[in-house]
Protein backbone atom coordinates (compact mmCIF):
# COMPACT_ATOMS: atom_id res chain seq x y z
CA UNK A 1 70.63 30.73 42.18
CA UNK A 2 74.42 30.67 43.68
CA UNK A 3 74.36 34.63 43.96
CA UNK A 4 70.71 34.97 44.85
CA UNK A 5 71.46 32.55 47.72
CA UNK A 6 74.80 34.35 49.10
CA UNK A 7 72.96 37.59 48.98
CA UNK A 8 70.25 36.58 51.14
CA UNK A 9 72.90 35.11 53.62
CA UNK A 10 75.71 37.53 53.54
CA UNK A 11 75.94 41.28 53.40
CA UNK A 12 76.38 42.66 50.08
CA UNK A 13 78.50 45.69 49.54
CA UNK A 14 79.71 48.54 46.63
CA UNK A 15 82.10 50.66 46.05
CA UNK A 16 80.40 54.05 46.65
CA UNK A 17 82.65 55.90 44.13
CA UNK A 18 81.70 59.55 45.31
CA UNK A 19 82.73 58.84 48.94
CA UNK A 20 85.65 56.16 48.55
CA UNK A 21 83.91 53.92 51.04
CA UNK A 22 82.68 50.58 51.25
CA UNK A 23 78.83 50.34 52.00
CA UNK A 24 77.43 47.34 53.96
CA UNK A 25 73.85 46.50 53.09
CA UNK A 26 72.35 44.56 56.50
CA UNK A 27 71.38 40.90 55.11
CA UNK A 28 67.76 41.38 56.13
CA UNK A 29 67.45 44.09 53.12
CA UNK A 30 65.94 42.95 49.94
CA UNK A 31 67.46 42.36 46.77
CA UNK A 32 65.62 44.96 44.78
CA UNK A 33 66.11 47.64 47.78
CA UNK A 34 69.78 47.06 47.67
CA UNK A 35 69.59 47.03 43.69
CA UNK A 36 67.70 50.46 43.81
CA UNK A 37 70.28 51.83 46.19
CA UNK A 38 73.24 50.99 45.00
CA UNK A 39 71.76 52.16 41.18
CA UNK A 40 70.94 55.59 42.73
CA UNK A 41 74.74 55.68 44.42
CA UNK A 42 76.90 54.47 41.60
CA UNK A 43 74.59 57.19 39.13
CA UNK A 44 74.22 60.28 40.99
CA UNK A 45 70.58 59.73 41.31
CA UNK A 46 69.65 62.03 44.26
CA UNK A 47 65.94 60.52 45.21
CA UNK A 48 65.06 56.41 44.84
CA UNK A 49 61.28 55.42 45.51
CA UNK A 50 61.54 52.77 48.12
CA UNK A 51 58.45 51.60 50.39
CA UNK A 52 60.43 49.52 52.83
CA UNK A 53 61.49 51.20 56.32
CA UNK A 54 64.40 49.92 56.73
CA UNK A 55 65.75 50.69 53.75
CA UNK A 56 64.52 54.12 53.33
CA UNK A 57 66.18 54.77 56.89
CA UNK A 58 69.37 53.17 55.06
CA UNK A 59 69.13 55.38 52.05
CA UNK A 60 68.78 58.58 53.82
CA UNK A 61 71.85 57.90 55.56
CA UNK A 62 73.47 57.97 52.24
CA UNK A 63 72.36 60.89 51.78
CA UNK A 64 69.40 59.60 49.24
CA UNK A 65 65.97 61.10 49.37
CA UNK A 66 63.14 58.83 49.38
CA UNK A 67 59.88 59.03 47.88
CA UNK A 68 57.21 56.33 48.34
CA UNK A 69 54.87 54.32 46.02
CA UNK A 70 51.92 56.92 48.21
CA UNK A 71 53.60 60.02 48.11
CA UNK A 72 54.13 59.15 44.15
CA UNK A 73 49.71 59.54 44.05
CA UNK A 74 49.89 62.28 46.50
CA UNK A 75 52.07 63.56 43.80
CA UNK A 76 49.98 63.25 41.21
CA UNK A 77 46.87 64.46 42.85
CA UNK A 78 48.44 67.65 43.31
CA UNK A 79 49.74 68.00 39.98
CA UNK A 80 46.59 67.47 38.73
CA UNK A 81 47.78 64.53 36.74
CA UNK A 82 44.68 62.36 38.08
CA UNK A 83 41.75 63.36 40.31
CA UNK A 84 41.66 61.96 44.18
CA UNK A 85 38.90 59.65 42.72
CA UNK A 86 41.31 57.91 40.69
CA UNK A 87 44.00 58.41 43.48
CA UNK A 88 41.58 56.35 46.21
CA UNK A 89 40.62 53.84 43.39
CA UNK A 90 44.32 52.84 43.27
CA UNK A 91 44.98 53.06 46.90
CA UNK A 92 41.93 50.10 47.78
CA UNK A 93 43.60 48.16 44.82
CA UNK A 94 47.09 48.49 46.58
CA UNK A 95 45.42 47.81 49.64
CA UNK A 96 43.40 44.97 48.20
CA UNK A 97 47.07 43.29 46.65
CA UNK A 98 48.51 43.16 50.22
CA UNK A 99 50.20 46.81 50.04
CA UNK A 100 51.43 47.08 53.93
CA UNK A 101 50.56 50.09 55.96
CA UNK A 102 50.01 51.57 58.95
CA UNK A 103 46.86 52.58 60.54
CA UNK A 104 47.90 56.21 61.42
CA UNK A 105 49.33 56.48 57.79
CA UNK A 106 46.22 55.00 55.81
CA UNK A 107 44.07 57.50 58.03
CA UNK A 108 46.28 60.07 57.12
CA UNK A 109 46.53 59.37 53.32
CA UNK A 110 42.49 58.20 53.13
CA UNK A 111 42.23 62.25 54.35
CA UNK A 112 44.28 63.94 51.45
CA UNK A 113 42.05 61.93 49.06
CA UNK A 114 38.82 63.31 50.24
């Protein structure tokens, strides 16, 4: 509860081995964006899935690739791992659960599943 409680107040920061250089996460980003970043950084992972702006924008300045929880179904629609049926199924459930979004991007998603 300590740590939890000085990370939401203070920035948090690594050691980003590869560059020898101390990264400052903002205080406004979240735990597990921060978590996923830092993961990513310390393991050579070259792509993190992150749905959050401002983290993505934070990522990509590291040099991280982003993918997002939609462009993970867009993904699988055109792999052919599951139909766009299935694919708008689970995009009214994550719509449904609160899943934020913005109009031009739910028009523009709700298209590539028709």
């Amino acid at each position: 509860e300590l740590i939890r409680n000085y990370i939401a107040r203070e920035k948090v920061s690594i050691m980003d081995s590869q560059r020898e250089k101390r990264i400052d996460f903002p205080p406004y980003l979240g735990e597990g964006e921060k978590s996923v970043i830092a993961l990513a950084l310390q393991q050579k992972i070259r792509t993190v899935v992150l749905d959050d702006h401002q983290a993505r924008m934070i990522a990509r300045s590291l040099q991280l690739r982003t993918k997002g929880t939609l462009g993970l179904l867009l993904d699988q629609v055109y792999k052919k791992n599951t139909t766009k049926e299935e694919a708008r199924k689970l995009f009214q459930k994550l719509l449904k659960v609160g899943f934020r979004i913005s109009e031009d991007l739910l028009l523009e998603v709700w298209k590539k599943f028709q």
